[in-house]
C-alpha atoms as a PDB file:
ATOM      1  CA  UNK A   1      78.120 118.022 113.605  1.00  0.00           C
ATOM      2  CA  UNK A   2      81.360 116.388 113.732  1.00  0.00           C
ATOM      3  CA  UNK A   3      80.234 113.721 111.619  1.00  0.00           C
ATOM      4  CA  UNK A   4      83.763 112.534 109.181  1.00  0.00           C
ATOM      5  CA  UNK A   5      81.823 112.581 105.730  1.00  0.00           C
ATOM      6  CA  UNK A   6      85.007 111.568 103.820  1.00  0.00           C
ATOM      7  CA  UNK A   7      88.298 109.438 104.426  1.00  0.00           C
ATOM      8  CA  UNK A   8      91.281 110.054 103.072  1.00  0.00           C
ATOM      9  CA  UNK A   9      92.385 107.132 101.170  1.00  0.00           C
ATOM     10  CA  UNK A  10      96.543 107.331 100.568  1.00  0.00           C
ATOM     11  CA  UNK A  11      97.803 107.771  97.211  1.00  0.00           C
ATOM     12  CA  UNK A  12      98.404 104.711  94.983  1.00  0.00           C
ATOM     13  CA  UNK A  13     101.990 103.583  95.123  1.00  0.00           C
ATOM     14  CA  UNK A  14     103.934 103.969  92.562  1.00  0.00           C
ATOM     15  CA  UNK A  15     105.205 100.637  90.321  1.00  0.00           C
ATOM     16  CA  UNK A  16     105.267 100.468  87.318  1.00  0.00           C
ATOM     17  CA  UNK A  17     106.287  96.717  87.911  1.00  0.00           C
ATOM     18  CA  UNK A  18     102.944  96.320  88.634  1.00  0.00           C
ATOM     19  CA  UNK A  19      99.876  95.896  86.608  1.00  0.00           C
ATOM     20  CA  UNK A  20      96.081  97.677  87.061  1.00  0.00           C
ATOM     21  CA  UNK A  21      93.927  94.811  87.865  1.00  0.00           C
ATOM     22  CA  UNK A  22      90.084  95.042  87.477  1.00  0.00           C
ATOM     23  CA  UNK A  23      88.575  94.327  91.120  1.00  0.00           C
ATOM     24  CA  UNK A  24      85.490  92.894  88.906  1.00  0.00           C
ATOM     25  CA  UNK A  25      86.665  90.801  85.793  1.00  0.00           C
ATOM     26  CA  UNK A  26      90.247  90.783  86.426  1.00  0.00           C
ATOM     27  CA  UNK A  27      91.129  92.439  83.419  1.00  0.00           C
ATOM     28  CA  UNK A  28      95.102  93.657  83.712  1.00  0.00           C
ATOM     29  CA  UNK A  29      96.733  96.716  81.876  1.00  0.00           C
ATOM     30  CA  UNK A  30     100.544  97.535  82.409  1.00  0.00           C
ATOM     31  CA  UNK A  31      99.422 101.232  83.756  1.00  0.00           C
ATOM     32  CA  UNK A  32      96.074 102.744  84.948  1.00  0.00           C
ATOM     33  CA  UNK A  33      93.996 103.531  81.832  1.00  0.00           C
ATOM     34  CA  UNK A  34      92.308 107.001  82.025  1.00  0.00           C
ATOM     35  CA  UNK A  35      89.488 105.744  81.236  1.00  0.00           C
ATOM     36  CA  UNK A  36      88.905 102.937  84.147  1.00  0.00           C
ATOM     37  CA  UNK A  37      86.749 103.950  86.897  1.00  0.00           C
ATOM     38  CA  UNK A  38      88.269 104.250  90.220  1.00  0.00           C
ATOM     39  CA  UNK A  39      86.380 103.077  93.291  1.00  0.00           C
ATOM     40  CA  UNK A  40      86.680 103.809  97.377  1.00  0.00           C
ATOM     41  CA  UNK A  41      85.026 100.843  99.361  1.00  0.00           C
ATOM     42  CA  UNK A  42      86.158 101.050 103.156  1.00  0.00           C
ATOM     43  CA  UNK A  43      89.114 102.641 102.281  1.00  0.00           C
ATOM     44  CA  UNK A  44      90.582 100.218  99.745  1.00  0.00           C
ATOM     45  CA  UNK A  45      90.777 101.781  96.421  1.00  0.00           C
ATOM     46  CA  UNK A  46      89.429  99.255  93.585  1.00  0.00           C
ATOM     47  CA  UNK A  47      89.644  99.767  89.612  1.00  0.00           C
ATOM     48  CA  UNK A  48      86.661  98.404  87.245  1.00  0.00           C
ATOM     49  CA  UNK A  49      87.545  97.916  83.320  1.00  0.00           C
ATOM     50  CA  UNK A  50      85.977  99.789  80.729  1.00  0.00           C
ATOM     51  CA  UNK A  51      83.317  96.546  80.191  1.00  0.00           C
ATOM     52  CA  UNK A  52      82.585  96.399  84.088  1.00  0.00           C
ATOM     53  CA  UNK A  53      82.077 100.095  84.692  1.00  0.00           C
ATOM     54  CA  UNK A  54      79.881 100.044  81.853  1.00  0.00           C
ATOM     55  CA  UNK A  55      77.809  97.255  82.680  1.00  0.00           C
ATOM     56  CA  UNK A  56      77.287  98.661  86.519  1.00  0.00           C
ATOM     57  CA  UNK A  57      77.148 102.530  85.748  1.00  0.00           C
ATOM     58  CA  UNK A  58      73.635 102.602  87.597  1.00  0.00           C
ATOM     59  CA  UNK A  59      75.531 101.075  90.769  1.00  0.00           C
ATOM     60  CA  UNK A  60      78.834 103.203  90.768  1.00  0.00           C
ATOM     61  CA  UNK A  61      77.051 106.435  90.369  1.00  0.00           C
ATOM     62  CA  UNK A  62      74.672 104.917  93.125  1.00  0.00           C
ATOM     63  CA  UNK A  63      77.716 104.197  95.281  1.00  0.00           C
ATOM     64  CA  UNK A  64      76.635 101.079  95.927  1.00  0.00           C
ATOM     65  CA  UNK A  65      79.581  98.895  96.785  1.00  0.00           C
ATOM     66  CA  UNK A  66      81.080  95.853  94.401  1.00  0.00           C
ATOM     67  CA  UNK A  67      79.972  93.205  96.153  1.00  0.00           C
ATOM     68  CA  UNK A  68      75.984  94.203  95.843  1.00  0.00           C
ATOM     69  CA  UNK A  69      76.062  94.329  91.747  1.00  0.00           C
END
């Protein structure tokens, strides 16, 4: 099969002018915090909080996208 089973998604530019924003709550930290979950949804990369990721662990490791929880 020549089926593409992954994209490649380019890295995140670097600026440190510019805050991590959660794609959920809107929660902002001055730099990516290790321990926010990154998420690929048609090959825009979003970032979920601490809170969010918690609340919708059943969903992310689903891959379910955002917008359905």
């Amino acid at each position: 099969m020549d089926q593409k089973t992954h994209e490649q998604v380019p890295p995140d530019p670097v600026d440190p002018e510019t805050p991590t924003v959660c794609a959920r709550c809107g929660t902002a930290a001055d730099r990516t915090p290790a321990t926010w979950t990154c998420s690929v949804e048609n090959g825009t990369r979003r970032y979920f909080c601490d809170d969010c990721a918690r609340a919708n662990i059943r969903a992310i490791e689903g891959r379910l996208d955002s917008p359905w929880w």
